[in-house]
C-alpha atoms as a PDB file:
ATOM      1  CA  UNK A   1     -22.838 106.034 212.598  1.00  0.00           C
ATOM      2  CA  UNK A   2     -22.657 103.687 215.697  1.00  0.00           C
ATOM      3  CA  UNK A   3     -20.061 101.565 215.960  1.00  0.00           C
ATOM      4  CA  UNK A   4     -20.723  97.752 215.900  1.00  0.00           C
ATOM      5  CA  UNK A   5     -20.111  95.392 218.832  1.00  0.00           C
ATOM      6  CA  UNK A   6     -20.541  91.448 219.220  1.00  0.00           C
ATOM      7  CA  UNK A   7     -22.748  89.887 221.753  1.00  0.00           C
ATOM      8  CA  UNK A   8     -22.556  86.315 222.509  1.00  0.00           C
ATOM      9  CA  UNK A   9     -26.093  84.812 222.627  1.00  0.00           C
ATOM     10  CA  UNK A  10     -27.808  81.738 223.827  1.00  0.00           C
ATOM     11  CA  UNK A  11     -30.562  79.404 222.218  1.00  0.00           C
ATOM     12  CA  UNK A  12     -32.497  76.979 223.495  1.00  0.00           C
ATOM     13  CA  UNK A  13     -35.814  75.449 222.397  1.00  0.00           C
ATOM     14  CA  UNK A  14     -37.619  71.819 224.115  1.00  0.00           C
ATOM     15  CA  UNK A  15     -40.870  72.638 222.474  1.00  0.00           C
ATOM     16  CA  UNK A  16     -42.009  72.402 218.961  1.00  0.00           C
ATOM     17  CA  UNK A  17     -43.125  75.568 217.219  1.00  0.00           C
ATOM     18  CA  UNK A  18     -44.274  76.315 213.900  1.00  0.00           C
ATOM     19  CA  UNK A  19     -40.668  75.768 212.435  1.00  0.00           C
ATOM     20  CA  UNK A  20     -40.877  72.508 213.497  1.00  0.00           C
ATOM     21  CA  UNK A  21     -38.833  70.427 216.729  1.00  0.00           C
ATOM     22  CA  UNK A  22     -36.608  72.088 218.872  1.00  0.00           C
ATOM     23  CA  UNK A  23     -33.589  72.538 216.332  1.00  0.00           C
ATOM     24  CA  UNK A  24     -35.494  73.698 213.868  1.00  0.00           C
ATOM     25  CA  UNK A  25     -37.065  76.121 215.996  1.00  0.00           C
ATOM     26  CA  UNK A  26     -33.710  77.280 217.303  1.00  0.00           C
ATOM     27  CA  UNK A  27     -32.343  77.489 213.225  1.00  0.00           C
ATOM     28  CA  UNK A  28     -34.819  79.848 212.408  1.00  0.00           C
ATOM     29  CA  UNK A  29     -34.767  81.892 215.417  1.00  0.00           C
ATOM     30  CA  UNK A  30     -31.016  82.295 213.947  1.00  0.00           C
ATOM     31  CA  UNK A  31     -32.619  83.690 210.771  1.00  0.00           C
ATOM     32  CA  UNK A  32     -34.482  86.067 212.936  1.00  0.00           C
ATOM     33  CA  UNK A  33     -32.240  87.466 214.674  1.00  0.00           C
ATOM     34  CA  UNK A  34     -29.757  88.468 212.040  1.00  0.00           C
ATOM     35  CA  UNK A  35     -25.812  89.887 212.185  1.00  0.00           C
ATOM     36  CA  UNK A  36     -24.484  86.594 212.893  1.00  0.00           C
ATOM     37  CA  UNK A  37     -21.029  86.192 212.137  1.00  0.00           C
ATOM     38  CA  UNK A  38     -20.614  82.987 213.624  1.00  0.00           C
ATOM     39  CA  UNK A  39     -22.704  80.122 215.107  1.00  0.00           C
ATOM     40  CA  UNK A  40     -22.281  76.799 216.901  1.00  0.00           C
ATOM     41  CA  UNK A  41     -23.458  72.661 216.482  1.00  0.00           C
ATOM     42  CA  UNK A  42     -26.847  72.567 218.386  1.00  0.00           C
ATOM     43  CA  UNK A  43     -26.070  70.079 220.881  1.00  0.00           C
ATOM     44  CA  UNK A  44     -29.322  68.304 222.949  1.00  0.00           C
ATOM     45  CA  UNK A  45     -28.898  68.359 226.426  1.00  0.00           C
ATOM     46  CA  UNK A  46     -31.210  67.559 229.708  1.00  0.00           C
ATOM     47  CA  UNK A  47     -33.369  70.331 231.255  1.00  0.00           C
ATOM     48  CA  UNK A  48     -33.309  71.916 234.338  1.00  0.00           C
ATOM     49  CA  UNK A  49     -35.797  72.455 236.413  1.00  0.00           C
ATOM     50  CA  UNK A  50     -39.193  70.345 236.522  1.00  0.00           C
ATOM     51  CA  UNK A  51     -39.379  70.459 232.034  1.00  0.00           C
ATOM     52  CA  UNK A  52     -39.111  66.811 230.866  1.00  0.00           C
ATOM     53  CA  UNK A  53     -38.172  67.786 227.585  1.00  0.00           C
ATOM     54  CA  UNK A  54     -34.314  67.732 226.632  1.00  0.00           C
ATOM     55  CA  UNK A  55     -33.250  71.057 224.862  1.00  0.00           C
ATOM     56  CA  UNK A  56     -31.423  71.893 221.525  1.00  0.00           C
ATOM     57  CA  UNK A  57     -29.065  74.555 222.737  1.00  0.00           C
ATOM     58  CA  UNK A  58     -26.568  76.701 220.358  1.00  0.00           C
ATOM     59  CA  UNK A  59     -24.963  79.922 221.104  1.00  0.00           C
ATOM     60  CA  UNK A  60     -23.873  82.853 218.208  1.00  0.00           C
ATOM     61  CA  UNK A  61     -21.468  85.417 217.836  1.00  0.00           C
ATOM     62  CA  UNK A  62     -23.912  88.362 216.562  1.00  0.00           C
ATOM     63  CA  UNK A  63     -22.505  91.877 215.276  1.00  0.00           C
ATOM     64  CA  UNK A  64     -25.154  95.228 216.104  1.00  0.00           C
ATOM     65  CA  UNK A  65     -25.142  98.379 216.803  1.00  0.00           C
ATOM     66  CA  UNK A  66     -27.778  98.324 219.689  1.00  0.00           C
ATOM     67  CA  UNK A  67     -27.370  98.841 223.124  1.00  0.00           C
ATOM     68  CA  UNK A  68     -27.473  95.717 225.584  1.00  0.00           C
ATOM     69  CA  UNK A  69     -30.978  96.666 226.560  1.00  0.00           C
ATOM     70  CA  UNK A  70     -32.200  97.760 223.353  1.00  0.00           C
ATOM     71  CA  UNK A  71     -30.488  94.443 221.984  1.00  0.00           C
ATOM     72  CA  UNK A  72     -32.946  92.415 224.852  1.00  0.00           C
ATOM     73  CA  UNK A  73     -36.174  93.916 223.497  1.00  0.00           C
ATOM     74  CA  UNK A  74     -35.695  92.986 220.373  1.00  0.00           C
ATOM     75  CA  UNK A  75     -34.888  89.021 221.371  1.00  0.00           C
ATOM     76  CA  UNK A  76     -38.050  89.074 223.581  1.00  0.00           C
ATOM     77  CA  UNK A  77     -39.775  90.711 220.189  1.00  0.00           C
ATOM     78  CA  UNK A  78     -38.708  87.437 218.265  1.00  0.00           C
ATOM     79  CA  UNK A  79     -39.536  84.838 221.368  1.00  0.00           C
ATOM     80  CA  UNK A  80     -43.208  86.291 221.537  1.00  0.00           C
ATOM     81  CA  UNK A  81     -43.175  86.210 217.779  1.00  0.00           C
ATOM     82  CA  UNK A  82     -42.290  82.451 217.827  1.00  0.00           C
ATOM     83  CA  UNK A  83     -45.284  81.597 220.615  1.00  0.00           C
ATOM     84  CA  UNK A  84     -42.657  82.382 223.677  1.00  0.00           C
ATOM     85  CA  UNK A  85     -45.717  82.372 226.961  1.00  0.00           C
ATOM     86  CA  UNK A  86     -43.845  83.958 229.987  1.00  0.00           C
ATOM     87  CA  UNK A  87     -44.896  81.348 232.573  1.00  0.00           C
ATOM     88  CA  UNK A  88     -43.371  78.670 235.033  1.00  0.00           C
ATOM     89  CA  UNK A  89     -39.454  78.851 235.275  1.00  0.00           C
ATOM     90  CA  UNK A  90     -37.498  76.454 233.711  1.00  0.00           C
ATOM     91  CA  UNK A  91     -40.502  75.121 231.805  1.00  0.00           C
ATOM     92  CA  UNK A  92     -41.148  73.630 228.377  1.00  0.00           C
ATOM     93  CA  UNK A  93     -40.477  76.714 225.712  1.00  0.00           C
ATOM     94  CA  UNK A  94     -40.670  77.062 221.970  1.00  0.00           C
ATOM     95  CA  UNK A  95     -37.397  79.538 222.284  1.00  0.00           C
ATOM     96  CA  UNK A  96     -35.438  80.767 224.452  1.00  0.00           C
ATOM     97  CA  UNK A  97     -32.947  83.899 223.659  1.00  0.00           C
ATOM     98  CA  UNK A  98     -30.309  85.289 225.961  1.00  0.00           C
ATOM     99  CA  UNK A  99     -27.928  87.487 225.884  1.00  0.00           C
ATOM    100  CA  UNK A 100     -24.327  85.447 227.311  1.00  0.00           C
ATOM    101  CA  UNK A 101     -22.176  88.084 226.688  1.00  0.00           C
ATOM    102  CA  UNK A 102     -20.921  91.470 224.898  1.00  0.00           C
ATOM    103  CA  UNK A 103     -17.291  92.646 223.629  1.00  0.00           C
ATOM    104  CA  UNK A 104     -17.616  95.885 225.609  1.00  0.00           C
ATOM    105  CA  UNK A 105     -18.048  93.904 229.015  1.00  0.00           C
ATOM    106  CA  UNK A 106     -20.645  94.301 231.358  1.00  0.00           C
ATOM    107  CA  UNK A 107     -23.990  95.952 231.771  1.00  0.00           C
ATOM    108  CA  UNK A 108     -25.928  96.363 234.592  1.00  0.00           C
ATOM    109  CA  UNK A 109     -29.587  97.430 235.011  1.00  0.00           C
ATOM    110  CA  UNK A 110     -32.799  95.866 237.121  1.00  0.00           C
ATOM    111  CA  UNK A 111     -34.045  94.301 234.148  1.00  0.00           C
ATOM    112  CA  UNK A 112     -30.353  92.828 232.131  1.00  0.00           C
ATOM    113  CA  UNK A 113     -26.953  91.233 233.508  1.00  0.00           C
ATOM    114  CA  UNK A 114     -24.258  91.133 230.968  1.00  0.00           C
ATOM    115  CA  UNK A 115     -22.664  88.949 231.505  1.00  0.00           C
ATOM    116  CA  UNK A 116     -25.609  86.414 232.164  1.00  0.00           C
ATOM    117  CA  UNK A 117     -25.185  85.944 235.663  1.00  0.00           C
ATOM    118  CA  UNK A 118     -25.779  82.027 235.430  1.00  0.00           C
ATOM    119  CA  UNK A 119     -23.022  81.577 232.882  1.00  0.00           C
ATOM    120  CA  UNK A 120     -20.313  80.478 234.904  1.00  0.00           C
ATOM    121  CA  UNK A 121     -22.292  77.685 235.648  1.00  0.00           C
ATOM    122  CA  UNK A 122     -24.657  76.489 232.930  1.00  0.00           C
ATOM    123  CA  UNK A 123     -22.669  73.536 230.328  1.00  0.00           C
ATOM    124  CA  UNK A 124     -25.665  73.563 228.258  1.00  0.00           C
ATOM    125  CA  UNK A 125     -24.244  77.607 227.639  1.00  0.00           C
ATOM    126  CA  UNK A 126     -20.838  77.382 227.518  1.00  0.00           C
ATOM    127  CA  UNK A 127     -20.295  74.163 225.325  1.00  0.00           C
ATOM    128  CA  UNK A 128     -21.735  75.734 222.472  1.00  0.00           C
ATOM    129  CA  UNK A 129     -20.177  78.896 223.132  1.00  0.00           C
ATOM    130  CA  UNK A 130     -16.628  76.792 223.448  1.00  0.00           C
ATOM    131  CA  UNK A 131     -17.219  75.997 219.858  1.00  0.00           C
ATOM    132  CA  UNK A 132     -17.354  79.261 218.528  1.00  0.00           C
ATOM    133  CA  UNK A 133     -15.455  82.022 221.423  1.00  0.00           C
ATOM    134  CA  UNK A 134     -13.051  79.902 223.160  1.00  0.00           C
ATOM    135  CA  UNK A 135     -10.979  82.342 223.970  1.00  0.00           C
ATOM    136  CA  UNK A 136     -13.378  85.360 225.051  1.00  0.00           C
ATOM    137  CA  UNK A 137     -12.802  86.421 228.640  1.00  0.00           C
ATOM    138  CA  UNK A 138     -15.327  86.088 231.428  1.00  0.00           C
ATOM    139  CA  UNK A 139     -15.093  90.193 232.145  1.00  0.00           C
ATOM    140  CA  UNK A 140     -15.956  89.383 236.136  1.00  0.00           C
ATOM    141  CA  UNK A 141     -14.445  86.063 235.911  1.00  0.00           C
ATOM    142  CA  UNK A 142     -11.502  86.711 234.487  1.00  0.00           C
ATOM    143  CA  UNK A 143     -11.386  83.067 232.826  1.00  0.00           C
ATOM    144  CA  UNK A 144     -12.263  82.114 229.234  1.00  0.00           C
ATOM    145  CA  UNK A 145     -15.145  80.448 228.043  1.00  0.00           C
ATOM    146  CA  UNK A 146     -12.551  77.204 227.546  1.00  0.00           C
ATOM    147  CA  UNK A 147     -11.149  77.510 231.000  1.00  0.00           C
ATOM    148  CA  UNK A 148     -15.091  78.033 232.549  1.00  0.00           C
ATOM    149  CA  UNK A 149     -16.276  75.191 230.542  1.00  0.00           C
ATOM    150  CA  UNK A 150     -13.103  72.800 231.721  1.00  0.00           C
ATOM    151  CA  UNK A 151     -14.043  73.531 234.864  1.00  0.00           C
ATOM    152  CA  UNK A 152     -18.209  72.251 234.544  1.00  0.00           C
ATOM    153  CA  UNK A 153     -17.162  69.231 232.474  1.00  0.00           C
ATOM    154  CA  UNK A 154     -14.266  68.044 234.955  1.00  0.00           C
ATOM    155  CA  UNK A 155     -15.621  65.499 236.997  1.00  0.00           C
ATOM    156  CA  UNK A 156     -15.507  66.172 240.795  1.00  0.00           C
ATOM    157  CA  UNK A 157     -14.497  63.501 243.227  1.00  0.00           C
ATOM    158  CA  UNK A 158     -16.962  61.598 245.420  1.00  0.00           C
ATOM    159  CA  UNK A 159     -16.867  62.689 249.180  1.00  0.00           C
END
């Protein structure tokens, strides 16, 4: 039997969907993805990018026994399921599923980063991650996700 590892994983929605607004959308995208031992607040925050639309954002703690890139196909399986249209970057989306990170450290192919390479510097990531893995260690970083997300919400002085 394969053994069982935790990923950390991102949601995001600024588009409603057939589960309703943003939240709800990222809720039952929860549902569909299964194994989750623990899961943050979704917390709104502005987009990036030329969207207008603020996003609900969570992140989960999710147990499986898949591989990092069989673990990807299946969360691009769900976003196409719930009306996810590859288009414009950054842009309005009914879901949005990635994976942050994964207990046995990193993975690298062309198609999947673990960790996300953008982590480091995306709030809208680690806050809700914060709330649930405060303590799990950046494996290239070498900082936790408290000490990366200290660093974003800090305030840096004006030149």
């Amino acid at each position: 039997m394969a053994t069982k590892t935790v990923y950390a994983i991102g949601l995001g929605s600024n588009r409603r969907g057939r589960h309703g607004g943003p939240a709800d959308e990222v809720r039952a995208a929860l549902a569909a993805i299964g194994g989750v031992v623990a899961v943050s607040p979704v917390i709104v925050t502005p987009p990036l990018g030329p969207s207008i639309r603020r996003f609900a954002n969570a992140a989960a703690l999710i147990e499986s026994t898949e591989t990092p890139p069989q673990l990807l196909a299946r969360l691009k399986r769900i976003e196409a399921a719930f009306g996810r249209r590859r288009g414009r970057r950054w842009g309005a989306r009914v879901i949005d599923l990635d994976i942050l990170l994964w207990s046995e450290g990193r993975w690298r192919t062309r198609h999947l980063v673990v960790p996300h390479d953008a982590l480091a510097e995306r709030a809208f990531a680690l806050q809700p991650l914060r709330r649930i893995a405060p303590d799990w260690r950046h494996p290239l970083r070498g900082r936790t996700v408290r000490q990366l997300a200290a660093r974003i919400d800090r305030r840096r002085p004006r030149a």
